[in-house]
Every structure is written in structure tokens, then in C-alpha cells.
N, C-alpha and C. Protein backbone atom coordinates (compact mmCIF):
# COMPACT_ATOMS: atom_id res chain seq x y z
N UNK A 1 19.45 28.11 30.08
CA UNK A 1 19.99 27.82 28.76
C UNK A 1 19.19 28.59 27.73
N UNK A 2 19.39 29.21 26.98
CA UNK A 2 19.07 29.84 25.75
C UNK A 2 19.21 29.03 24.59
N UNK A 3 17.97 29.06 24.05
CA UNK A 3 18.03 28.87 22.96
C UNK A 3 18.11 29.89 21.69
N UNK A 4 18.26 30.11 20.78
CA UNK A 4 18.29 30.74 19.60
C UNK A 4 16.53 30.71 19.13
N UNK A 5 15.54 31.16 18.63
CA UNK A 5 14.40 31.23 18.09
C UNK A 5 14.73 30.18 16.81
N UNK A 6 15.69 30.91 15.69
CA UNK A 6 15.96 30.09 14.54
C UNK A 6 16.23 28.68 14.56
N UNK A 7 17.43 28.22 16.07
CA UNK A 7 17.58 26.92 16.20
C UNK A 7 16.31 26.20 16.93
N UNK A 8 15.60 26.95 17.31
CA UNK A 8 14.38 26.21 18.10
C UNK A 8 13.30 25.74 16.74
N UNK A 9 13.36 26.54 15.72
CA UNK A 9 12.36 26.19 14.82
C UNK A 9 13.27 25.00 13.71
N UNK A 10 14.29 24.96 13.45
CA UNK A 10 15.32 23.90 13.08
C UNK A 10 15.02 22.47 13.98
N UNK A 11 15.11 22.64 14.73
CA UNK A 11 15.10 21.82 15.59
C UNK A 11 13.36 20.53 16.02
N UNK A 12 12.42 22.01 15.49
CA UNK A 12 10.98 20.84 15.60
C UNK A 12 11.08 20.60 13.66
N UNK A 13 11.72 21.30 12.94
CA UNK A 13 11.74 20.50 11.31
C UNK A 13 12.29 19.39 11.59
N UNK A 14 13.29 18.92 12.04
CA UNK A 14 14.11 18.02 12.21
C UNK A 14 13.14 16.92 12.72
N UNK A 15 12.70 17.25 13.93
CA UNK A 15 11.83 16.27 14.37
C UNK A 15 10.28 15.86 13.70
N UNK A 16 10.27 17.07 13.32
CA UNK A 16 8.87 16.51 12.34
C UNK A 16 9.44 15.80 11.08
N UNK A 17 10.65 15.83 10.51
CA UNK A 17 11.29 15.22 9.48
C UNK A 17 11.36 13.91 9.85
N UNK A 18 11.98 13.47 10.81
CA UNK A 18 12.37 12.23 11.80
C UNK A 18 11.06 11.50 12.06
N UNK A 19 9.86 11.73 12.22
CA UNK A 19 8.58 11.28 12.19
C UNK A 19 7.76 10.60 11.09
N UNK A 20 8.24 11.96 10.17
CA UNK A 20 7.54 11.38 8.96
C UNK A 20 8.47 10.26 8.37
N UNK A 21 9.88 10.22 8.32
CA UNK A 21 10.30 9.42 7.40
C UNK A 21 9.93 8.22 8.02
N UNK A 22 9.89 8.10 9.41
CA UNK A 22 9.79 6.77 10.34
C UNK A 22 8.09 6.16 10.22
N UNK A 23 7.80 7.11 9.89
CA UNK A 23 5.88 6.88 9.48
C UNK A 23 6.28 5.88 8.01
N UNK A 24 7.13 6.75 7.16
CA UNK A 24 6.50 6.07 5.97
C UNK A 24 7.62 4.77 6.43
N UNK A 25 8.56 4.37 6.34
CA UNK A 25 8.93 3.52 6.59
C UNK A 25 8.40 2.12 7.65
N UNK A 26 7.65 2.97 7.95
CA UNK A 26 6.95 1.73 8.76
C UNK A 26 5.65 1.12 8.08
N UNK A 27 4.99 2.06 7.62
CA UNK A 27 3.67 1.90 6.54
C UNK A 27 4.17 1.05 5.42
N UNK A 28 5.68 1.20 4.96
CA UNK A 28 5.96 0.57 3.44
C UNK A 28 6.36 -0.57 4.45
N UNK A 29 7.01 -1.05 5.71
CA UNK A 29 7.23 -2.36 6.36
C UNK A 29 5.66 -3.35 7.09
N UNK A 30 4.97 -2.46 6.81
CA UNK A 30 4.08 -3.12 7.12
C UNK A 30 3.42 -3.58 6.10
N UNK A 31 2.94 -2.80 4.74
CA UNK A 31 2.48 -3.23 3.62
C UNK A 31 3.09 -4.35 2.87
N UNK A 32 4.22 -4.31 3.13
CA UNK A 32 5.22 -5.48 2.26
C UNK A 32 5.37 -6.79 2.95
N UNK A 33 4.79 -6.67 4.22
CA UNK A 33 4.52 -7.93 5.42
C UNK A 33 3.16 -8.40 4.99
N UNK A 34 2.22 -7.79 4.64
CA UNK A 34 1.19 -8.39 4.45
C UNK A 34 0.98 -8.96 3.08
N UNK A 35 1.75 -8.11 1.99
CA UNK A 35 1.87 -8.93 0.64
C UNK A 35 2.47 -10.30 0.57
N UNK A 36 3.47 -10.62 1.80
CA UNK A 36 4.35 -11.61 1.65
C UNK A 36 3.52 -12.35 2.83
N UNK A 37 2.63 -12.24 3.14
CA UNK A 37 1.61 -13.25 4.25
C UNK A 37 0.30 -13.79 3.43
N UNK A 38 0.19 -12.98 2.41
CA UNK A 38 -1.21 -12.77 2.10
C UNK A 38 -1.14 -14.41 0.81
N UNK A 39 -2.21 -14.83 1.24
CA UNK A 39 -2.34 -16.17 0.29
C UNK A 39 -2.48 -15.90 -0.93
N UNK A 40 -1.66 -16.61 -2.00
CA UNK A 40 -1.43 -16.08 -3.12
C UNK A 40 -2.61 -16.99 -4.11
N UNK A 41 -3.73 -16.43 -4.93
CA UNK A 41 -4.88 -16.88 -5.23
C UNK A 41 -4.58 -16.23 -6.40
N UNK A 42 -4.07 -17.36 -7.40
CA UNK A 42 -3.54 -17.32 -8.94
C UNK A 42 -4.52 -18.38 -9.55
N UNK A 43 -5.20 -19.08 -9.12
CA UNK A 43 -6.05 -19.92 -9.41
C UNK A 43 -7.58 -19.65 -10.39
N UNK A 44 -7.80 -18.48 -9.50
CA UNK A 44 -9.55 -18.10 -9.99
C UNK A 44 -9.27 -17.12 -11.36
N UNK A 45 -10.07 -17.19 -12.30
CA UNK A 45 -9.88 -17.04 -13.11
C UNK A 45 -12.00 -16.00 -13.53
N UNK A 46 -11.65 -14.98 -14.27
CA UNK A 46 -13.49 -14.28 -13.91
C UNK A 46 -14.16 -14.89 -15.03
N UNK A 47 -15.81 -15.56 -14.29
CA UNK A 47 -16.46 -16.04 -15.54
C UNK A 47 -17.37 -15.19 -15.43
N UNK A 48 -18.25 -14.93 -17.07
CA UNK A 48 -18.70 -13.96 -17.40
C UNK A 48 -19.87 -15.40 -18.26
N UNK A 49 -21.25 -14.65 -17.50
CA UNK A 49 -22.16 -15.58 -17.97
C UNK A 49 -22.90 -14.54 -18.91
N UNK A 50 -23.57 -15.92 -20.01
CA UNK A 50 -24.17 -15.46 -21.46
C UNK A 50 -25.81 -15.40 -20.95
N UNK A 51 -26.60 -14.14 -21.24
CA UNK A 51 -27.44 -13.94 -21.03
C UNK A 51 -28.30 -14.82 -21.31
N UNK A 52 -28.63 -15.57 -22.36
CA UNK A 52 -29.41 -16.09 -23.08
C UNK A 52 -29.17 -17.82 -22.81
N UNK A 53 -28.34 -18.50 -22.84
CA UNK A 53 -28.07 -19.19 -22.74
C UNK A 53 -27.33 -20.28 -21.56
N UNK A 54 -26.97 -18.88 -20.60
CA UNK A 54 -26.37 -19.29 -19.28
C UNK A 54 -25.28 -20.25 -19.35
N UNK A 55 -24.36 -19.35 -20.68
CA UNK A 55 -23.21 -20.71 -20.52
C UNK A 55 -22.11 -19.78 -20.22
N UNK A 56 -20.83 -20.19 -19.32
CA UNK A 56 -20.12 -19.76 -18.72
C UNK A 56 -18.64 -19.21 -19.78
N UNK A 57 -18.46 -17.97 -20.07
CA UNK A 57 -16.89 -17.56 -20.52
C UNK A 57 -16.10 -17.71 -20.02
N UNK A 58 -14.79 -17.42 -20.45
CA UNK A 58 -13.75 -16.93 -19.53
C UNK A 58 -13.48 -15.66 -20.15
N UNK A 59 -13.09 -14.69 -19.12
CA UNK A 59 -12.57 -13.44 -19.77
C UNK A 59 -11.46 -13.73 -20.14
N UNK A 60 -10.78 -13.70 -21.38
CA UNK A 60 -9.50 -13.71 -22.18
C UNK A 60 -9.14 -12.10 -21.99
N UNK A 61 -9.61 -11.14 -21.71
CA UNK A 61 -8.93 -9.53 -21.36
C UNK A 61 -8.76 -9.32 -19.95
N UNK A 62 -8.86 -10.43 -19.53
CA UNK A 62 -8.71 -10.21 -17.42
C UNK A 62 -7.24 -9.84 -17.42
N UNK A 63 -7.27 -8.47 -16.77
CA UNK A 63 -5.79 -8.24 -16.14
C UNK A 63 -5.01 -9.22 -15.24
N UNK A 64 -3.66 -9.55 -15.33
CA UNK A 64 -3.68 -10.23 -14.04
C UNK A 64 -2.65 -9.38 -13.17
């Protein structure tokens, strides 16, 4: 059987195409499994202690 050179190099794009998309698709199915497993810790809140006095803040600029 003969192949063509041009269709032989078509042919590993394809498959290296077919790899990668199946890579990322599996990386974004796996990342989105662990966000939706992962215990959701809305609770803690960052305290920021006063040098001098050792009394406890809350950060009011905490991202959430």
C-alpha cells in the first residue's frame, strides 16, 4: 500500500490534533471534578494582628 508523503504528514497532524484536544478536555474534566468535590470554606475570614496591642482585625479589603 502506498502512501502519499503529504497524506502521511496530514495524517500524524490529525492525530497529534486528536491528542491534544482529548488532553485538554480531560485536564478541564478533571479540574471541574475537583472544584465540585472540594469543601467549600466560606467561613474563614483573614485576621490581621495589631502590633502593639495584639488585638485582632478583620481585613475589610480581603478578596473573596
Amino acid at each position: 500500500m502506498y502512501l502519499d508523503p503529504s497524506f502521511a504528514g496530514m495524517l500524524v497532524a490529525v492525530i497529534i490534533s486528536i491528542a491534544t484536544v482529548g488532553g485538554v478536555i480531560w485536564y478541564s474534566a478533571k479540574r471541574k471534578a475537583r472544584q465540585l468535590l472540594k469543601k467549600d470554606d466560606t467561613t474563614t475570614s483573614t485576621r490581621i494582628h495589631d502590633g502593639e496591642n495584639n488585638e485582632e482585625m478583620v481585613d475589610t479589603l480581603e478578596d473573596e
